[in-house]
Protein backbone atom coordinates (compact mmCIF):
# COMPACT_ATOMS: atom_id res chain seq x y z
CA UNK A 1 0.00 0.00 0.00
CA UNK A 2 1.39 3.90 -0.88
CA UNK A 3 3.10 5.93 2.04
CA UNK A 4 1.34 9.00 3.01
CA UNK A 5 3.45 11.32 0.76
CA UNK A 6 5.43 14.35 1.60
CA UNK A 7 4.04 15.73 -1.71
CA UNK A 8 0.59 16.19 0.53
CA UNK A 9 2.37 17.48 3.93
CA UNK A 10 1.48 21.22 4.47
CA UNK A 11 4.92 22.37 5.56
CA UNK A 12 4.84 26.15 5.27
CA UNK A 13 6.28 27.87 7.97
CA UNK A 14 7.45 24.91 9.62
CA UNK A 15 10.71 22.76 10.62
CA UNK A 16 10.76 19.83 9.12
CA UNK A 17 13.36 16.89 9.71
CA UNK A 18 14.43 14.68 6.69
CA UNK A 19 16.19 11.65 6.85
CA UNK A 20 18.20 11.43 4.22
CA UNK A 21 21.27 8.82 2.81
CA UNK A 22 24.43 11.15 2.14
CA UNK A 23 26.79 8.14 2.89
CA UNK A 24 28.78 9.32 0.21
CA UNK A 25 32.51 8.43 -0.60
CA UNK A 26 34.84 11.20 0.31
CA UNK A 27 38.48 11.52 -0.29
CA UNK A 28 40.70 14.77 0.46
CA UNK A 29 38.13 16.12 2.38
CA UNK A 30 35.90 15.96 -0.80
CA UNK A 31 32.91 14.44 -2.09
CA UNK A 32 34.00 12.12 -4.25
CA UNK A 33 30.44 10.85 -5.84
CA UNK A 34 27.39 12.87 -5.22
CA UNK A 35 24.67 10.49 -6.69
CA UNK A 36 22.79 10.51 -3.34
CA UNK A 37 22.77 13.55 -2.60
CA UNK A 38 21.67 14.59 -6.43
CA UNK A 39 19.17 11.90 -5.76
CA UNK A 40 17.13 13.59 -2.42
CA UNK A 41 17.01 16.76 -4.39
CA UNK A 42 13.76 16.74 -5.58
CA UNK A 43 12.40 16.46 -1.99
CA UNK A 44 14.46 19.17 -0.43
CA UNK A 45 13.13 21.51 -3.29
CA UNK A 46 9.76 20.26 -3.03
CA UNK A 47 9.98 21.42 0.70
CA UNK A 48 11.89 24.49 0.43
CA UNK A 49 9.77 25.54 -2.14
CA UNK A 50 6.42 24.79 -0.10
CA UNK A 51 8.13 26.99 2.54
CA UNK A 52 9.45 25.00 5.04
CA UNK A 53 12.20 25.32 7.13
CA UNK A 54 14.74 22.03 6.71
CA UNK A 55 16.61 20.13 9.28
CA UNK A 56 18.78 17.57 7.50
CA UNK A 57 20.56 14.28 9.49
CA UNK A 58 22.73 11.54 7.98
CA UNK A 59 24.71 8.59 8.61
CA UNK A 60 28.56 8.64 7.07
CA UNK A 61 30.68 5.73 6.99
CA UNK A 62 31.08 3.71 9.77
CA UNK A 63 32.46 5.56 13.11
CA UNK A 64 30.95 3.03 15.66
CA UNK A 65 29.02 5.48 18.13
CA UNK A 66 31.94 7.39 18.47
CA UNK A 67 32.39 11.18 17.10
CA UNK A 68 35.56 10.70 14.71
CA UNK A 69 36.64 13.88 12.58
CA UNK A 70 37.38 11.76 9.23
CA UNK A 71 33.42 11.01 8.73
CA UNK A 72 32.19 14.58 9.63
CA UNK A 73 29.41 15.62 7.36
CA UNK A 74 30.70 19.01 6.23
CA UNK A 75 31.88 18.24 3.16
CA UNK A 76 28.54 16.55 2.43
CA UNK A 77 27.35 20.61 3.66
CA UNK A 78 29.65 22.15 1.06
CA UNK A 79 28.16 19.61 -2.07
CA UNK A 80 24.91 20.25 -1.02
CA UNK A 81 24.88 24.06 -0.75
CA UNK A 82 26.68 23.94 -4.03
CA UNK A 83 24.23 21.52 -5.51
CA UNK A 84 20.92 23.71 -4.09
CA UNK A 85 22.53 27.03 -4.45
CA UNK A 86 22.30 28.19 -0.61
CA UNK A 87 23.61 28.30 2.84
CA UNK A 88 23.81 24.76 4.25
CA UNK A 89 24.37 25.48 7.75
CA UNK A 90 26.13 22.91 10.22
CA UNK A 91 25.95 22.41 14.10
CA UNK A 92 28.65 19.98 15.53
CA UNK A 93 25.99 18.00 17.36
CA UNK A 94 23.40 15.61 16.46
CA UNK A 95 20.74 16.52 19.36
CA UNK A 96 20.96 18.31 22.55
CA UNK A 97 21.17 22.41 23.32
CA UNK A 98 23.19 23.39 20.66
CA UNK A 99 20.93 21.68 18.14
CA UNK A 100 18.13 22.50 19.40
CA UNK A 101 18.98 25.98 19.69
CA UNK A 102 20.68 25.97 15.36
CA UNK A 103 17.17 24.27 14.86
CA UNK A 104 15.25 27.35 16.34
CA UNK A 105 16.75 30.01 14.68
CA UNK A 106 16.07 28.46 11.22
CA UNK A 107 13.59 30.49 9.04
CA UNK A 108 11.65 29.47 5.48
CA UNK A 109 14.29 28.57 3.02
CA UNK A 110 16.87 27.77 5.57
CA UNK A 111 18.69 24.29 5.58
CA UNK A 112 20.62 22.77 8.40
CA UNK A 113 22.80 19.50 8.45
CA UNK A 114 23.02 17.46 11.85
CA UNK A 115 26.48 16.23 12.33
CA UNK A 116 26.29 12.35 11.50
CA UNK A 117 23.87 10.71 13.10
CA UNK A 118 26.46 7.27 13.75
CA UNK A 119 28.66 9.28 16.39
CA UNK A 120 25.78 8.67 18.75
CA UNK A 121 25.75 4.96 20.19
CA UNK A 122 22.17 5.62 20.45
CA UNK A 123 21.43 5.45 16.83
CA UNK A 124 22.05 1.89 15.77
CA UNK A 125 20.01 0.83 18.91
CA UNK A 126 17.09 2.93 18.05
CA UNK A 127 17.88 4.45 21.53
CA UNK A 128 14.44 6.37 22.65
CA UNK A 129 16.21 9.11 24.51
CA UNK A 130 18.28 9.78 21.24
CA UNK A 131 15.21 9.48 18.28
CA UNK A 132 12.95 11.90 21.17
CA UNK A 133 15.74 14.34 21.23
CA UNK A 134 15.82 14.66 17.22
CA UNK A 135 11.78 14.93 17.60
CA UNK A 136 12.37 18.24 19.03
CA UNK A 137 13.58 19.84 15.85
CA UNK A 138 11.14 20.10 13.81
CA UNK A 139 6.99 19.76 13.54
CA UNK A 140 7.08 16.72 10.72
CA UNK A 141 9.42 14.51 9.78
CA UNK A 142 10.40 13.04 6.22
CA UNK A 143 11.72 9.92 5.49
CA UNK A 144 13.77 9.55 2.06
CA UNK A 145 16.64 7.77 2.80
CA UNK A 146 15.70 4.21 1.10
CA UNK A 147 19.54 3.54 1.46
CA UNK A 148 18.89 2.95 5.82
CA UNK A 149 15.40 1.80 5.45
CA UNK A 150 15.80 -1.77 6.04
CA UNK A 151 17.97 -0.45 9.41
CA UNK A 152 15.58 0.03 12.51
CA UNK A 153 17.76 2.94 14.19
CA UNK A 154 16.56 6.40 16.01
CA UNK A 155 16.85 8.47 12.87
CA UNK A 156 14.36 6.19 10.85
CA UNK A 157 12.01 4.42 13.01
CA UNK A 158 12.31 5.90 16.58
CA UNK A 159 11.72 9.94 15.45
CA UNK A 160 8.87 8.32 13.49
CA UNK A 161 7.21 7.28 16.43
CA UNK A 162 7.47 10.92 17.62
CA UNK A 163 6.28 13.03 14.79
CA UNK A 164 3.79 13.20 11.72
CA UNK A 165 5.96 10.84 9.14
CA UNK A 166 5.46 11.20 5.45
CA UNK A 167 7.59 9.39 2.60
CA UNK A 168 10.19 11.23 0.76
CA UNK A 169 10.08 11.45 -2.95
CA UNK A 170 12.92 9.37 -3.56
CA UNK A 171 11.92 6.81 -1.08
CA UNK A 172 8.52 6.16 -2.81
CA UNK A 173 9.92 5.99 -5.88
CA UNK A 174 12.49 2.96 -5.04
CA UNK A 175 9.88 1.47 -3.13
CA UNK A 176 7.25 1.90 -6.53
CA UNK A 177 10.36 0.92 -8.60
CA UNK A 178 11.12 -2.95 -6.68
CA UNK A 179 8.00 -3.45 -6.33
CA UNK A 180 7.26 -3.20 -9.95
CA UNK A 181 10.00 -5.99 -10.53
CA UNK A 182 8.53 -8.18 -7.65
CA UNK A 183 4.08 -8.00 -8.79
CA UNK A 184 4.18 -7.01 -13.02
CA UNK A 185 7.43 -7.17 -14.56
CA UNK A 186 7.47 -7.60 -18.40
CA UNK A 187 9.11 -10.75 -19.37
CA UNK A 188 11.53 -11.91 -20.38
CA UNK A 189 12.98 -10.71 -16.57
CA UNK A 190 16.46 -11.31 -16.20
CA UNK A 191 18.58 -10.95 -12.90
CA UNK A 192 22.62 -10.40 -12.91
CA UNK A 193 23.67 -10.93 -9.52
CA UNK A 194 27.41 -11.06 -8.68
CA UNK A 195 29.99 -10.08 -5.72
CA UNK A 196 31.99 -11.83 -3.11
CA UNK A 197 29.56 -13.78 -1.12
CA UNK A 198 26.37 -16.09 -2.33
CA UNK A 199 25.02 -16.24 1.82
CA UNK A 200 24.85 -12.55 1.15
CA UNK A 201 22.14 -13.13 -1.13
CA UNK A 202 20.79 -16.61 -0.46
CA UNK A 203 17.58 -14.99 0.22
CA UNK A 204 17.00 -12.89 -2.97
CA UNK A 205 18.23 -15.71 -4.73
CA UNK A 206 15.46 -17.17 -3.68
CA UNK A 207 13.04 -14.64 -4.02
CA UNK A 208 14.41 -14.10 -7.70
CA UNK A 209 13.73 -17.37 -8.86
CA UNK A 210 10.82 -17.54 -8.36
CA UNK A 211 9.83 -14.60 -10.48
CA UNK A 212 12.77 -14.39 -13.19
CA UNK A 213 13.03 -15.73 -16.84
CA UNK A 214 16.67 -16.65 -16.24
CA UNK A 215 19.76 -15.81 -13.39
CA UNK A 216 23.15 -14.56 -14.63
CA UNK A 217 25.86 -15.24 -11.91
CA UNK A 218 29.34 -13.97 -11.88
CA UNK A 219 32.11 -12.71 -8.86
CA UNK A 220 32.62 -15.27 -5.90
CA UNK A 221 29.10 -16.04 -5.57
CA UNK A 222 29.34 -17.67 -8.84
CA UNK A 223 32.31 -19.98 -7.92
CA UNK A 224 30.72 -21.51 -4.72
CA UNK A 225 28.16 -22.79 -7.21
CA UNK A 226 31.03 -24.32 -9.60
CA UNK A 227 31.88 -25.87 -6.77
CA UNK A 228 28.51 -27.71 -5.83
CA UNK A 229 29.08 -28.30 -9.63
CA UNK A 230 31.79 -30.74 -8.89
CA UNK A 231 34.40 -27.63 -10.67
CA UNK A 232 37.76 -27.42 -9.30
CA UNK A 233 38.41 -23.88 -8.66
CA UNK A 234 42.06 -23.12 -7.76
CA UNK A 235 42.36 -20.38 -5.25
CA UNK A 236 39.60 -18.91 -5.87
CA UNK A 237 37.32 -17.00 -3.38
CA UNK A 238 34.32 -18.82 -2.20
CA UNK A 239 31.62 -20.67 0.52
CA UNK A 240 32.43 -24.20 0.70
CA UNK A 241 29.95 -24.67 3.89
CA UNK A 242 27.65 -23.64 1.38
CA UNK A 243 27.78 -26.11 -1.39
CA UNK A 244 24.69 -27.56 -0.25
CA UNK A 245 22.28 -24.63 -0.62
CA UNK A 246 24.22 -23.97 -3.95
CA UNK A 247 22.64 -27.33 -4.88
CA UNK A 248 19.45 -26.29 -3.82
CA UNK A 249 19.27 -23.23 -5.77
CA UNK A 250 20.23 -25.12 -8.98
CA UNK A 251 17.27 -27.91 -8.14
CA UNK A 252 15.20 -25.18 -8.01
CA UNK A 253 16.25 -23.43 -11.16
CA UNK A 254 15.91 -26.68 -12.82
CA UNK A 255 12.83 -27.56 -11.43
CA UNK A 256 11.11 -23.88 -11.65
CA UNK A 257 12.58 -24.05 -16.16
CA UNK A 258 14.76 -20.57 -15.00
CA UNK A 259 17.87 -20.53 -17.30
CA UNK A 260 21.02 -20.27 -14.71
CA UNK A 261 24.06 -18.68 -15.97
CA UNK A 262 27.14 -19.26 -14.74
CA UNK A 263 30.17 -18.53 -15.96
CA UNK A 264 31.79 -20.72 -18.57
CA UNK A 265 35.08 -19.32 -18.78
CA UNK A 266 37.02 -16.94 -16.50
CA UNK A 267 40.04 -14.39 -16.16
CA UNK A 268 42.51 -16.37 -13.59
CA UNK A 269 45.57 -14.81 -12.36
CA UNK A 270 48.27 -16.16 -9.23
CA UNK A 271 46.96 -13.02 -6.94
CA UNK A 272 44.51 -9.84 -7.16
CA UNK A 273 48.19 -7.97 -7.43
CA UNK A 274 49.47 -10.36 -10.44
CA UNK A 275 49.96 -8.99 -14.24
CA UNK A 276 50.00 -12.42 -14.98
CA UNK A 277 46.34 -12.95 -15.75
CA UNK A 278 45.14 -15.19 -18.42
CA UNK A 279 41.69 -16.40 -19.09
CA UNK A 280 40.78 -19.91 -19.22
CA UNK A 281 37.92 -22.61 -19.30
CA UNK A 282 35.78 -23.14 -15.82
CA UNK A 283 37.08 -26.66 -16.31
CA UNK A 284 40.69 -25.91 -16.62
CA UNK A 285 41.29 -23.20 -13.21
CA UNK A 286 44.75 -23.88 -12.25
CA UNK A 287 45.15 -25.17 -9.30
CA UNK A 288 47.85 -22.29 -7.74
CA UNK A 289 45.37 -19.47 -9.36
CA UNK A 290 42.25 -17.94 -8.67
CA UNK A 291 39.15 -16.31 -10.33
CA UNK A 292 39.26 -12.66 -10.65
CA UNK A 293 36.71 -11.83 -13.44
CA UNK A 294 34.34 -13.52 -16.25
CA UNK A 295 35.79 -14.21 -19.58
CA UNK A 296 34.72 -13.10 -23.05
CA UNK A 297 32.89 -15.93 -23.82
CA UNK A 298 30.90 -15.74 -20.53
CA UNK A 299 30.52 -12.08 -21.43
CA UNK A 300 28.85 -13.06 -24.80
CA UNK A 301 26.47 -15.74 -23.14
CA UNK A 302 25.15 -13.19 -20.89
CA UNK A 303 24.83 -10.39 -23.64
CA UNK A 304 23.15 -12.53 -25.71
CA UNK A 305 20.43 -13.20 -22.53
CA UNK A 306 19.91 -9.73 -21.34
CA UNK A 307 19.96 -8.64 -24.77
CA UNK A 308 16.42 -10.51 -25.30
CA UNK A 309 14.98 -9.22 -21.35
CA UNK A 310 12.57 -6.91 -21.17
CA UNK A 311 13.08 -6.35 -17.49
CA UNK A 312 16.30 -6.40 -16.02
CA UNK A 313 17.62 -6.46 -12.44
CA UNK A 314 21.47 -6.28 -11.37
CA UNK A 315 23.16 -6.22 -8.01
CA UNK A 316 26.95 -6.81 -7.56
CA UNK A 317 30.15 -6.93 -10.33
CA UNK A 318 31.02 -9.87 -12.27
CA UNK A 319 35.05 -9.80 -10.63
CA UNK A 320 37.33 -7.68 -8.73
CA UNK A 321 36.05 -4.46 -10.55
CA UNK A 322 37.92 -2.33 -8.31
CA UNK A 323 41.76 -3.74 -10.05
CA UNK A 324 41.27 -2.15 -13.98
CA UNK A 325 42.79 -5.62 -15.40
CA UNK A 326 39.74 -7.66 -14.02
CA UNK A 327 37.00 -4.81 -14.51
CA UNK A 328 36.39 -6.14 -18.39
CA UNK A 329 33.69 -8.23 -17.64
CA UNK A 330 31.54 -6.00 -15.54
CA UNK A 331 32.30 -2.84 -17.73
CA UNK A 332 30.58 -5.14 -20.89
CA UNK A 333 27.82 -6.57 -18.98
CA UNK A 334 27.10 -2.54 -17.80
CA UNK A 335 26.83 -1.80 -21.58
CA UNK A 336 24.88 -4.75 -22.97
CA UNK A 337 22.08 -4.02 -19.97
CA UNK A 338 21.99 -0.03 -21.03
CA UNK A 339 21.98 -1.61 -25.18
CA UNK A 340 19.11 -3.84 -23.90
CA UNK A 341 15.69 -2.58 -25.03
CA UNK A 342 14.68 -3.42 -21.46
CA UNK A 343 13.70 -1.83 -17.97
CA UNK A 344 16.70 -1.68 -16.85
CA UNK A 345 17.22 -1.20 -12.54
CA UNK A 346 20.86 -1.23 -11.34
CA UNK A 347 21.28 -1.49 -7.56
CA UNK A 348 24.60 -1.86 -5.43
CA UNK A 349 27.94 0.42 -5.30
CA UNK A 350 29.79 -1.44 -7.40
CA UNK A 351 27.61 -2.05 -10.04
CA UNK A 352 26.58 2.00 -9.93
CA UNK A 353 29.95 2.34 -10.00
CA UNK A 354 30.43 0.24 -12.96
CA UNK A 355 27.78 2.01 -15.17
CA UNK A 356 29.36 4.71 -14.78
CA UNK A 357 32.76 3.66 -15.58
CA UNK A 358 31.38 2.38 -18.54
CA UNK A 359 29.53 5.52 -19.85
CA UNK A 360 26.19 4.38 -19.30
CA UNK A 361 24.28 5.72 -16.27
CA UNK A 362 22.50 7.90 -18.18
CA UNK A 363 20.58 4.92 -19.93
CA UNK A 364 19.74 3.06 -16.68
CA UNK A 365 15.88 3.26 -16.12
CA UNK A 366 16.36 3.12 -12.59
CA UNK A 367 19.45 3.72 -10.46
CA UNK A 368 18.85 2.54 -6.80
CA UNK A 369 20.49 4.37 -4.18
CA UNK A 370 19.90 1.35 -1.60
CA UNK A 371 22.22 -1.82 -2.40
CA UNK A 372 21.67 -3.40 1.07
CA UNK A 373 18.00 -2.19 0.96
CA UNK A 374 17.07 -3.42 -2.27
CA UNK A 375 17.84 -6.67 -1.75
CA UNK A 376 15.80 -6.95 1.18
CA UNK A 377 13.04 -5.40 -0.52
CA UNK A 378 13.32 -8.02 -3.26
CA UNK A 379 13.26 -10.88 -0.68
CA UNK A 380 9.93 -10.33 0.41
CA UNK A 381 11.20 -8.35 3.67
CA UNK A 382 9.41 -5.51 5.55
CA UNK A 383 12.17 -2.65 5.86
CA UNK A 384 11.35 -0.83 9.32
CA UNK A 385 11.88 2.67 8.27
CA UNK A 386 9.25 2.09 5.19
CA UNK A 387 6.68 -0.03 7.72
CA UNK A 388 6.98 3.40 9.79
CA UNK A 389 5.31 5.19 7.93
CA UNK A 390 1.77 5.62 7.61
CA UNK A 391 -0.23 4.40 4.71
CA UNK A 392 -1.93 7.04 2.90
């Protein structure tokens, strides 16, 4: 069911508090990427343009309840006023006097960024002292950070509890977006799901096949299930404990008529730091190397499939896209699923990254800011800081 919408909040005059996802990466003291905070946007506009007031809080990185000067939000302050051409004030404080007080001197049109919500140890816990204390500044609150939704802290379930809640912009959109692909997708529907670990996405895996045409694998997920193939696999990253369920998922496959994809042959190397790479059958991994990235023939195979899709879902790279000599097979499956004559939803750092690497983005139907969030959107999960707020 829809989310009461911030589109129908009457916000003139009034403070309102948006969660939003600026988890951005920074380097130099610099936003590196500013997708996310390009993506919220529309909502902040919406809201300063309705006259409100805006008090802004954000998680960065991962500073463990402890205030740590490397993951301060102002240079998320300086991309932002950049990006909405004003002031973006900052307090050093995420509740307490001296927000409260930054908080009460805002007027229409002004915007103020909470220092990140994560150097309170009350945030992950959904601490009630902490998400009442960010109740006091503002009248509503605004939800549009999809990227934390499936996380039940203060900032997007506990301040919920406290004020009127409405949906962001951005977050309805993801949440209209997945759950298009889960109810009506037009088939074919083909899912490309890679990265390091298959009990990462066991679940969605899952979820997938039960809905999807066919299931391109590649990255170490993909070798744990040459393994329960009977594939010898060198060095290679991957889940032996989890052979079993590997088995399971290709039963299922079988059983359910989805084509499953795996890769048939790969870019193999002695380490991630070798330029000794060469690429090879699955059936021939030697056994002092290991798998760093699809080959070209795997890369045609999966063309070919999402080439034919008229819905397409991917989450995670096809090898170690980060190391340029294994990023080939990720940067071609980015451009066959922005060639595909498909709706196309990308999901998942890397593979955002990825589209853009390869010149792409820009022909992505749908971009989603929420890697972790997606997926447990696509398994069928309720994600607390959607669940908190109220239907419309």
């Amino acid at each position: 069911m829809a989310k009461r919408s911030v589109a129908s909040a009457d916000v003139r005059g009034k403070r309102v508090v948006v969660r939003v996802d600026f988890n951005v990466p920074l380097r130099d003291g610099d936003v590196v990427d500013d997708t996310r905070i390009r993506a919220a946007l529309p909502t902040l506009r919406l809201l300063l343009d309705k006259g409100a007031a805006l008090v802004l809080m954000t998680h960065l990185g991962r500073p463990k309840g402890t205030p740590n000067p490397a993951y301060s939000v102002a240079p998320v302050a300086r991309r932002l006023s950049e990006l909405l051409g004003r002031p973006v004030k900052t307090v050093p404080a995420v509740t307490g006097p001296e927000a409260e007080r930054a908080a009460a001197e805002l007027q229409p049109g002004d915007v103020l960024l909470l220092e990140n919500t994560r150097f309170e140890p009350g945030e992950e816990k959904n601490d009630a002292a902490l998400a009442a204390g960010l109740a006091r500044l503002g009248d509503l609150y605004v939800n549009d950070a999809f990227g934390s939704a499936h996380r039940a802290h203060a900032s997007t379930v506990g301040i919920a509890e406290r004020l009127p809640t409405y949906a962001g912009l951005l977050l309805q959109r993801e949440e209209e977006i997945l759950s298009r692909l889960l109810q009506d997708p037009e088939r074919p529907f083909v899912a490309i799901l890679g990265g390091a670990k298959v009990s990462d996405k066991l679940a969605v895996i899952g979820q997938l096949l039960e809905r999807v045409d066919a299931l391109l694998l590649g990255g170490g997920m993909a070798n744990t299930i040459l393994l329960a193939q009977g594939r010898e696999i060198g060095r290679s990253l991957a889940e032996p404990e989890l052979v079993d369920d590997a088995r399971r998922l290709i039963a299922t496959a079988r059983g359910r008529g989805v084509a499953l994809l795996l890769p048939t042959d790969v870019v193999v190397a002695p380490s991630i730091d070798s330029d000794d790479a060469t690429v090879v059958s699955v059936d021939h991994v030697p056994a002092e190397a290991a798998i760093f990235d699809i080959g070209p023939e795997t890369v045609r195979r999966y063309c070919e499939q999402v080439g034919g899709a008229r819905t397409i879902f991917w989450n995670g790279p096809m090898g170690v896209f980060e190391r340029p000599r294994f990023a080939t097979g990720t940067i071609e499956v980015a451009r066959c699923v922005a060639d595909a004559d498909a709706f196309s939803v990308v999901g998942g750092g890397d593979s955002v990254a990825a589209v853009k690497a390869a010149g792409v983005a820009d022909r992505i139907d749908h971009i989603s800011t929420g890697g972790g969030a997606s997926l447990e959107f696509l398994e069928g999960r309720t994600l607390p800081g959607i669940a908190a707020i109220p239907n419309a």
